[in-house]
N, C-alpha and C. Protein backbone atom coordinates (compact mmCIF):
# COMPACT_ATOMS: atom_id res chain seq x y z
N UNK A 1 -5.37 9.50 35.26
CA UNK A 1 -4.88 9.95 33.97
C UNK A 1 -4.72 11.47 33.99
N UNK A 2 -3.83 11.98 35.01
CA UNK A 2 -3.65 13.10 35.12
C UNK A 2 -2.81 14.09 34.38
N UNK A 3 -2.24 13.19 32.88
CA UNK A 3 -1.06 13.82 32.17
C UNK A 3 -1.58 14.54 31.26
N UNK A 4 -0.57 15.54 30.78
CA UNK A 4 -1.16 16.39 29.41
C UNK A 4 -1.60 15.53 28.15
N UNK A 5 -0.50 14.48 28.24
CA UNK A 5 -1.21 13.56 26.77
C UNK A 5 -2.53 12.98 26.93
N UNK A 6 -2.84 12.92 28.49
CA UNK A 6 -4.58 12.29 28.57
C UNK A 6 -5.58 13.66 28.80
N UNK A 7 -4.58 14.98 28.22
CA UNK A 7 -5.61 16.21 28.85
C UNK A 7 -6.05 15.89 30.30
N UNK A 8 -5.30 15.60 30.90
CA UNK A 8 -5.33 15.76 31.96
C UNK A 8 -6.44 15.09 32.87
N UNK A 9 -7.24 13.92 31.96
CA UNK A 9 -8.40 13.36 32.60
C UNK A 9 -9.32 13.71 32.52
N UNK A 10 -9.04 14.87 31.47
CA UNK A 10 -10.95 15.57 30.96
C UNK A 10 -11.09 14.71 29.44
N UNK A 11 -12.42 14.12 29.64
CA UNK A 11 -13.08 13.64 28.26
C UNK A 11 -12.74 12.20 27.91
N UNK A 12 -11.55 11.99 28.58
CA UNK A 12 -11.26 10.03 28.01
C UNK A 12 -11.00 9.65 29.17
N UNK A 13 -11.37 7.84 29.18
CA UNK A 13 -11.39 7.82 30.28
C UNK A 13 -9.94 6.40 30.19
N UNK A 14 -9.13 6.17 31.22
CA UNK A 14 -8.05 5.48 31.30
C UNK A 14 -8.19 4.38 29.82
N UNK A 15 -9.09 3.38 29.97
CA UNK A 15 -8.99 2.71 28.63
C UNK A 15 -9.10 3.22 27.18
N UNK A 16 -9.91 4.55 27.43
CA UNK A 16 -10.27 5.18 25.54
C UNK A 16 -8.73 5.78 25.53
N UNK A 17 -7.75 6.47 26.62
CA UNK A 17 -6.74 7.02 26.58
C UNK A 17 -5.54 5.73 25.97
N UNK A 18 -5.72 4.88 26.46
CA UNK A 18 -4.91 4.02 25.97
C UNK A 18 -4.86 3.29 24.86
N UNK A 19 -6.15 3.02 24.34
CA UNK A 19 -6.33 2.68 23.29
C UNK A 19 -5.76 3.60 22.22
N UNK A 20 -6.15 4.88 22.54
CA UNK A 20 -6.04 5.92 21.21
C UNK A 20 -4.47 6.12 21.34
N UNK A 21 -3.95 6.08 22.75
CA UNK A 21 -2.76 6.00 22.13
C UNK A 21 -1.70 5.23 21.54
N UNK A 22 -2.48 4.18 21.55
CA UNK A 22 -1.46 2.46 20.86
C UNK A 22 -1.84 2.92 19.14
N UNK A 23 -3.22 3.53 19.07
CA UNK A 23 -3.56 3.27 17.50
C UNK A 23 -2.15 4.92 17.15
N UNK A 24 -1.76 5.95 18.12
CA UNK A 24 -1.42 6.88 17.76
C UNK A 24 0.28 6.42 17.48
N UNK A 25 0.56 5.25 18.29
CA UNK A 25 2.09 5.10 18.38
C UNK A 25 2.51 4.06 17.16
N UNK A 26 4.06 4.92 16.97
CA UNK A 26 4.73 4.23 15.71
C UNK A 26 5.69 3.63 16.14
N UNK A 27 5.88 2.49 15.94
CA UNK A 27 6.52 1.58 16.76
C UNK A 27 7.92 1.35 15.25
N UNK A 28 8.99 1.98 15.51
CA UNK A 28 10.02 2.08 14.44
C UNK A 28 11.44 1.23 15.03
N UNK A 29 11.80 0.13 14.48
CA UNK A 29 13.37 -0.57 14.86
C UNK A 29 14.14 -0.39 13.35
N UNK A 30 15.37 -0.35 13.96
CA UNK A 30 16.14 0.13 13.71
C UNK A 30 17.41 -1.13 13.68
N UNK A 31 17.73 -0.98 12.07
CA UNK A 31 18.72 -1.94 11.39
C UNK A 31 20.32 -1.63 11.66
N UNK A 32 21.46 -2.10 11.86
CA UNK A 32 22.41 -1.26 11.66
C UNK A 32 23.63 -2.37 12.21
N UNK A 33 23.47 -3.84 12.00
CA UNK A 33 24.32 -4.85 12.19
C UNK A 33 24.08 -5.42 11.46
N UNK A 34 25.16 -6.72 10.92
CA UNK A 34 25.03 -7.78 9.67
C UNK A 34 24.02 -8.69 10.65
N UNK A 35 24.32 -9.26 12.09
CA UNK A 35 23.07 -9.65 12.48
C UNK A 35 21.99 -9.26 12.51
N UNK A 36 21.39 -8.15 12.59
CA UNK A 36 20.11 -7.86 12.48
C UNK A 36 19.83 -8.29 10.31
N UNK A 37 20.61 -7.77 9.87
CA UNK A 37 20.04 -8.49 8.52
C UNK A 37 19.81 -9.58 8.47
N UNK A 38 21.00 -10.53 9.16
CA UNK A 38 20.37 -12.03 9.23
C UNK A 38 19.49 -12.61 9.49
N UNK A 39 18.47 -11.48 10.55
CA UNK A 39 17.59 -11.85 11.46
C UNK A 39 16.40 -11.28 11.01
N UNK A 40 16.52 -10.82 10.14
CA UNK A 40 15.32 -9.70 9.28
C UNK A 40 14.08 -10.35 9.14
N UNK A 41 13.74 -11.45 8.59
CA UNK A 41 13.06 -12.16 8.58
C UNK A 41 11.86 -11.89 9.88
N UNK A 42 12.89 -12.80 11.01
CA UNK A 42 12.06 -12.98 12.47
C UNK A 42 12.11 -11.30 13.12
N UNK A 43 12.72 -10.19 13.19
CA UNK A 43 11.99 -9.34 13.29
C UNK A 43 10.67 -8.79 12.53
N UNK A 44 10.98 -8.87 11.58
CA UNK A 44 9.93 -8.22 10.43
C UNK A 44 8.39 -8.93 11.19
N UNK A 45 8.26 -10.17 11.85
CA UNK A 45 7.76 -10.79 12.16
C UNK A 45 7.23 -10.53 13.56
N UNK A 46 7.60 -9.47 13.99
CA UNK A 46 7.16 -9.13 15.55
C UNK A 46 6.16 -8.41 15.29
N UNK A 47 4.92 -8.78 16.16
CA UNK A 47 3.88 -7.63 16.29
C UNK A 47 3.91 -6.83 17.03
N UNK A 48 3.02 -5.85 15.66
CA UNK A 48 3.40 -4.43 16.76
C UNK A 48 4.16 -3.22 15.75
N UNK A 49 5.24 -4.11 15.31
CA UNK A 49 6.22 -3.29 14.55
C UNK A 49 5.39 -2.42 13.34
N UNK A 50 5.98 -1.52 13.05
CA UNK A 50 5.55 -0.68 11.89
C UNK A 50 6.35 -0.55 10.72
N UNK A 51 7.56 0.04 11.40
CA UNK A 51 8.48 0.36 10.49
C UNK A 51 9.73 -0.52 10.45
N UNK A 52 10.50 -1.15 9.70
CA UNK A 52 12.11 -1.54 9.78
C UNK A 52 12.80 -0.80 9.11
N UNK A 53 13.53 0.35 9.66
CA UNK A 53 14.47 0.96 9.64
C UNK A 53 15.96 0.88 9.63
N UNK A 54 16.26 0.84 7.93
CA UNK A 54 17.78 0.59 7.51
C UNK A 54 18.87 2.19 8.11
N UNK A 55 19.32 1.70 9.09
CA UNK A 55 20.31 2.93 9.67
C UNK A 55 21.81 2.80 9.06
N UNK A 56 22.00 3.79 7.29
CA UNK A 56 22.84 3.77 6.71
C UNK A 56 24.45 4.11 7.73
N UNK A 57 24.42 4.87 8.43
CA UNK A 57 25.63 5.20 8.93
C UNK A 57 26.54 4.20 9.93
N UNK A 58 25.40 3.95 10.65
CA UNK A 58 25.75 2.76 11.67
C UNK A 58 26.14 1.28 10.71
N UNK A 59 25.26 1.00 9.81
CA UNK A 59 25.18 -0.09 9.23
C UNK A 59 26.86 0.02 8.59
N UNK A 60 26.50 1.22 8.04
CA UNK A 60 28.31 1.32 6.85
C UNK A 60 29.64 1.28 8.27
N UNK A 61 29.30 1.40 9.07
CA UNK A 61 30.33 1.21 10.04
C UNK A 61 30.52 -0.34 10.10
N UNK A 62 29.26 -0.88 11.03
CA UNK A 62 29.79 -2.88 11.01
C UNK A 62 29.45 -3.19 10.05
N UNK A 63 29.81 -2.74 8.68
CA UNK A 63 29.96 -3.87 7.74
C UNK A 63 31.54 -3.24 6.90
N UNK A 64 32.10 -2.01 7.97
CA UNK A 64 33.78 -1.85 7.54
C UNK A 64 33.93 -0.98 6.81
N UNK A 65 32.54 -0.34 6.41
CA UNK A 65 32.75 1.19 5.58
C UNK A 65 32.25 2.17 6.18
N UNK A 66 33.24 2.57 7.52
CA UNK A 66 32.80 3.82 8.53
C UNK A 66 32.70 4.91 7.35
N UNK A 67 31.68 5.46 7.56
CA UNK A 67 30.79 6.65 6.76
C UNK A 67 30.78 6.85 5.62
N UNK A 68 31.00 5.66 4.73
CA UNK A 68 31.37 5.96 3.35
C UNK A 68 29.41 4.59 3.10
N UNK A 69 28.43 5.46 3.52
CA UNK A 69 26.75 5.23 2.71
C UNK A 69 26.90 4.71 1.08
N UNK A 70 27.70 4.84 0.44
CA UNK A 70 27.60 4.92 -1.00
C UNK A 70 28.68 3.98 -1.22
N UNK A 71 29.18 3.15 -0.31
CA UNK A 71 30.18 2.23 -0.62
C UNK A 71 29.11 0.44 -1.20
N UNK A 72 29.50 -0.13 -2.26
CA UNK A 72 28.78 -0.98 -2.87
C UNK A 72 27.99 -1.70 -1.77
N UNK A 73 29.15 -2.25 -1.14
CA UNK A 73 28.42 -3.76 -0.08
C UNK A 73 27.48 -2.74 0.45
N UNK A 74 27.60 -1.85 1.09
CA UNK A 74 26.22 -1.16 1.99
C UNK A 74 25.03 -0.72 1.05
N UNK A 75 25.30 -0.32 -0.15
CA UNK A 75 24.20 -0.06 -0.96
C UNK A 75 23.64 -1.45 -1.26
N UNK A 76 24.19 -2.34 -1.56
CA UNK A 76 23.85 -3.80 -1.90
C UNK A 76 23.05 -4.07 -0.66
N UNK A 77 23.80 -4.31 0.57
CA UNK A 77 22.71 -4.58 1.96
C UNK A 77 21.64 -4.34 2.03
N UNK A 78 21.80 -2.88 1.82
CA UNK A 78 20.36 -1.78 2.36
C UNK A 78 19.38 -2.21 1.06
N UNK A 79 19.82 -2.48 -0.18
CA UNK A 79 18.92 -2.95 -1.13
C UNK A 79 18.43 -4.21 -0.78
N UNK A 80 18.79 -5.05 -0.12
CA UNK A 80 18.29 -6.53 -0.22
C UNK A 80 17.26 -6.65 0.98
N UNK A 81 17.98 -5.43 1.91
CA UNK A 81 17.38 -5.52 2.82
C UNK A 81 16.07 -4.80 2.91
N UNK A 82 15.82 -3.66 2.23
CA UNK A 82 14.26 -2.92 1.86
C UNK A 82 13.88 -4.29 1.09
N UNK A 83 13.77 -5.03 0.11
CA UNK A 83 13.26 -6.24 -0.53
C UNK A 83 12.66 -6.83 0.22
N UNK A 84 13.26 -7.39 1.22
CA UNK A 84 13.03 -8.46 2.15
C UNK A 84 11.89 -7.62 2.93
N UNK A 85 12.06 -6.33 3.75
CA UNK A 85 11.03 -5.88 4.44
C UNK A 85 9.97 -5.70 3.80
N UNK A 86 10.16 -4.96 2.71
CA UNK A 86 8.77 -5.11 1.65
C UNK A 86 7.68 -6.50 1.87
N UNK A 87 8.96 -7.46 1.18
CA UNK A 87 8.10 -8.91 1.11
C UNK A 87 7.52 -9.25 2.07
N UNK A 88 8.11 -9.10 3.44
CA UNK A 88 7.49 -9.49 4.84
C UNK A 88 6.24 -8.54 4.81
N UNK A 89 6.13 -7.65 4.29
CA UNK A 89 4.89 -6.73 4.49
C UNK A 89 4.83 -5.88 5.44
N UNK A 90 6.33 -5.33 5.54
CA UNK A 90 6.48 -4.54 6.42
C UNK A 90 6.92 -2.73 5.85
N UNK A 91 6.68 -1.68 6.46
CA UNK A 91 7.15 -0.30 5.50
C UNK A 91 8.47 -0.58 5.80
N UNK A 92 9.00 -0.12 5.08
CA UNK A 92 11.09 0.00 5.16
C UNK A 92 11.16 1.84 5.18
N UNK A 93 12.10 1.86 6.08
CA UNK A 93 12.57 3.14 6.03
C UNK A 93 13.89 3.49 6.01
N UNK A 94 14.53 4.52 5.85
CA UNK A 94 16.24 4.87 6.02
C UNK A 94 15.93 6.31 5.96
N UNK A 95 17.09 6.92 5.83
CA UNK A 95 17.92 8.22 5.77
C UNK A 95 16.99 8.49 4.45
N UNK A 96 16.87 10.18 4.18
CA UNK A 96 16.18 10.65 3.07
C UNK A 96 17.57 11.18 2.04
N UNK A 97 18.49 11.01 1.43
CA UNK A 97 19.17 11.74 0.83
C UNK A 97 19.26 12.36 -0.26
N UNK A 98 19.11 13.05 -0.66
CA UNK A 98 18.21 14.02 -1.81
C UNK A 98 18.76 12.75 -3.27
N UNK A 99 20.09 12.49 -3.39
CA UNK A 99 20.71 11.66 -4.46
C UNK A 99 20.14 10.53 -4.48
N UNK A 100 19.22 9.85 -3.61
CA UNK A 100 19.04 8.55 -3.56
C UNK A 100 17.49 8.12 -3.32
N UNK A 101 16.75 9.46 -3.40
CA UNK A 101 15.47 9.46 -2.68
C UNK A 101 14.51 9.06 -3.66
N UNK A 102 15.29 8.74 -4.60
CA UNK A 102 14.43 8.14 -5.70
C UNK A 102 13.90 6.66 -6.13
N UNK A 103 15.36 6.76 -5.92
CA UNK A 103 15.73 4.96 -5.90
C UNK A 103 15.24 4.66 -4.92
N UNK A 104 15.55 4.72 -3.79
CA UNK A 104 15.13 4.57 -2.44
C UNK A 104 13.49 4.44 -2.38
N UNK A 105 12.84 4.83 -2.91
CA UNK A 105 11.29 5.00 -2.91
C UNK A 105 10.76 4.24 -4.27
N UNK A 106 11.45 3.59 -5.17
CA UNK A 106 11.45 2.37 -6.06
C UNK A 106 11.58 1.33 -5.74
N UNK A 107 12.14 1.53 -4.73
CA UNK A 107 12.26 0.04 -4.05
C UNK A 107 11.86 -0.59 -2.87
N UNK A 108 10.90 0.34 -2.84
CA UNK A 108 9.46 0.34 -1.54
C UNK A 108 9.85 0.88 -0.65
N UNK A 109 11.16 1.86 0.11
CA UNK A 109 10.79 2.60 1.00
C UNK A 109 9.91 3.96 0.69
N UNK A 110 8.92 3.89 1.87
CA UNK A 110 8.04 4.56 2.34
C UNK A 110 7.96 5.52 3.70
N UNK A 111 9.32 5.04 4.49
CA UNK A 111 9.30 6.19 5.70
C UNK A 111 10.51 6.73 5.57
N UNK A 112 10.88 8.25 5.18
CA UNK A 112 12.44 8.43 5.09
C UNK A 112 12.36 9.61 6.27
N UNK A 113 13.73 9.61 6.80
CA UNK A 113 13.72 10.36 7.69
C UNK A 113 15.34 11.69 7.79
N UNK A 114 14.93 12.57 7.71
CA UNK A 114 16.02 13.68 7.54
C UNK A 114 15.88 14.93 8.62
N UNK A 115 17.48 15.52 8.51
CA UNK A 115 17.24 16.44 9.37
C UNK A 115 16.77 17.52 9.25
N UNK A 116 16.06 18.52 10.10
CA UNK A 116 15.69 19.48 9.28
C UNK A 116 16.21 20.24 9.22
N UNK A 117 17.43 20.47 9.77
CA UNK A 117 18.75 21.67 10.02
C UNK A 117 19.40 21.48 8.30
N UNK A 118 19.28 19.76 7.77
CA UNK A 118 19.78 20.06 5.98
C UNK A 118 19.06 20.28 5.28
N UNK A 119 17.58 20.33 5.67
CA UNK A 119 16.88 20.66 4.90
C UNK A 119 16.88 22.13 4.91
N UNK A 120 17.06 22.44 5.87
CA UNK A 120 17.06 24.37 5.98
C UNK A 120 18.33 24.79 5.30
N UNK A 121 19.52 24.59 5.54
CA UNK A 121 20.79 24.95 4.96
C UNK A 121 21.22 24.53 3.49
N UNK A 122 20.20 23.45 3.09
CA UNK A 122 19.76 23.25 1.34
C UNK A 122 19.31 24.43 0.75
N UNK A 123 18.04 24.67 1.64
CA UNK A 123 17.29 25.67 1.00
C UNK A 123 17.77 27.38 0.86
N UNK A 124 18.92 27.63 2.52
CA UNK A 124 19.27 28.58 2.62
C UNK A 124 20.43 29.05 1.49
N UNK A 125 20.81 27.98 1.11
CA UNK A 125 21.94 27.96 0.41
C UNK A 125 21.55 28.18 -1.22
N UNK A 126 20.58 27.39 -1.83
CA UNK A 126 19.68 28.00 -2.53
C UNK A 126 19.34 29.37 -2.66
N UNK A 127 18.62 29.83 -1.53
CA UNK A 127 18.26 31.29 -1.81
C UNK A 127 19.48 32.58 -1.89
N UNK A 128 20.69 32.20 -0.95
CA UNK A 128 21.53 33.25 -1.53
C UNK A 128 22.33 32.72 -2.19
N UNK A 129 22.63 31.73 -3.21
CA UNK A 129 23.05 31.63 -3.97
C UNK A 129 22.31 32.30 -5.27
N UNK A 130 20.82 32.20 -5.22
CA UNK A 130 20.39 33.27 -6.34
C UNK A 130 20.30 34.43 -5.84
N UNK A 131 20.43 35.08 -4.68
CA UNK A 131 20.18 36.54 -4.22
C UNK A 131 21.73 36.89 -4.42
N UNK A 132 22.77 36.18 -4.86
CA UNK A 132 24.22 36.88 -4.99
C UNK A 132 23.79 36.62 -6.37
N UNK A 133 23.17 36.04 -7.10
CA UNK A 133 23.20 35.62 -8.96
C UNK A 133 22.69 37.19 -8.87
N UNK A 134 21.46 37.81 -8.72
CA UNK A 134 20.97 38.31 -8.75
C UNK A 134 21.36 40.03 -8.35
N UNK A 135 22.35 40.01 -7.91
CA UNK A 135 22.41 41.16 -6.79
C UNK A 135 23.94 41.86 -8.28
């Protein structure tokens, strides 16, 4: 166990290293075909899994609305489909989008995931927009 993630073999020994790292790993799949909705069920159902992850962009592509997230059928999907993961007792996750992060978290998602390059250029955009109010 000579790697940096096992420190290098100081203090744990091959099994405590492995253990701690199964309890450390997030085991996240990823939605983004009308088959995988079909199949939601029997994934949700794999052990192991943590997260089922609705992938809005990909998804709005095979279901015929390349990049249009806010087109009904895909909002309808991604809704039925957090339901269903919920019920299985599984966390649901997607895209964080500031317009939707509400709803989105009403309807049991719990893992959202964003970039942080929009989260910076939100905020940047913010600040000189009041440093020109201001100036």
């Amino acid at each position: 166990m000579g790697t940096r993630a096992a420190q290098y073999g100081i203090g744990l020994s091959q099994a405590q290293f492995v253990a701690q790292a199964n309890d450390a790993t997030l085991v996240c799949v990823q939605l983004e075909e009308p088959q995988a909705l079909d199949n939601l069920e029997a994934i949700c159902a794999v052990k192991g899994v943590d997260v089922v992850f609705v992938g809005p962009s990909d998804l709005s592509q095979s279901l015929g609305f390349p990049g249009q997230h806010d087109a009904a059928p895909v909002q309808e999907a991604m809704r039925q489909a957090f339901s269903r993961i919920v019920a299985a007792g599984r966390k649901a996750g997607t895209t964080a989008e500031a317009a939707r992060f509400k709803e989105y978290r009403s309807l049991g998602v719990s893992y959202f995931y964003t970039h942080v390059t929009r989260i910076l250029r939100m905020g940047s955009a913010e600040f000189f927009k009041a440093a020109r109010d201001k100036a």
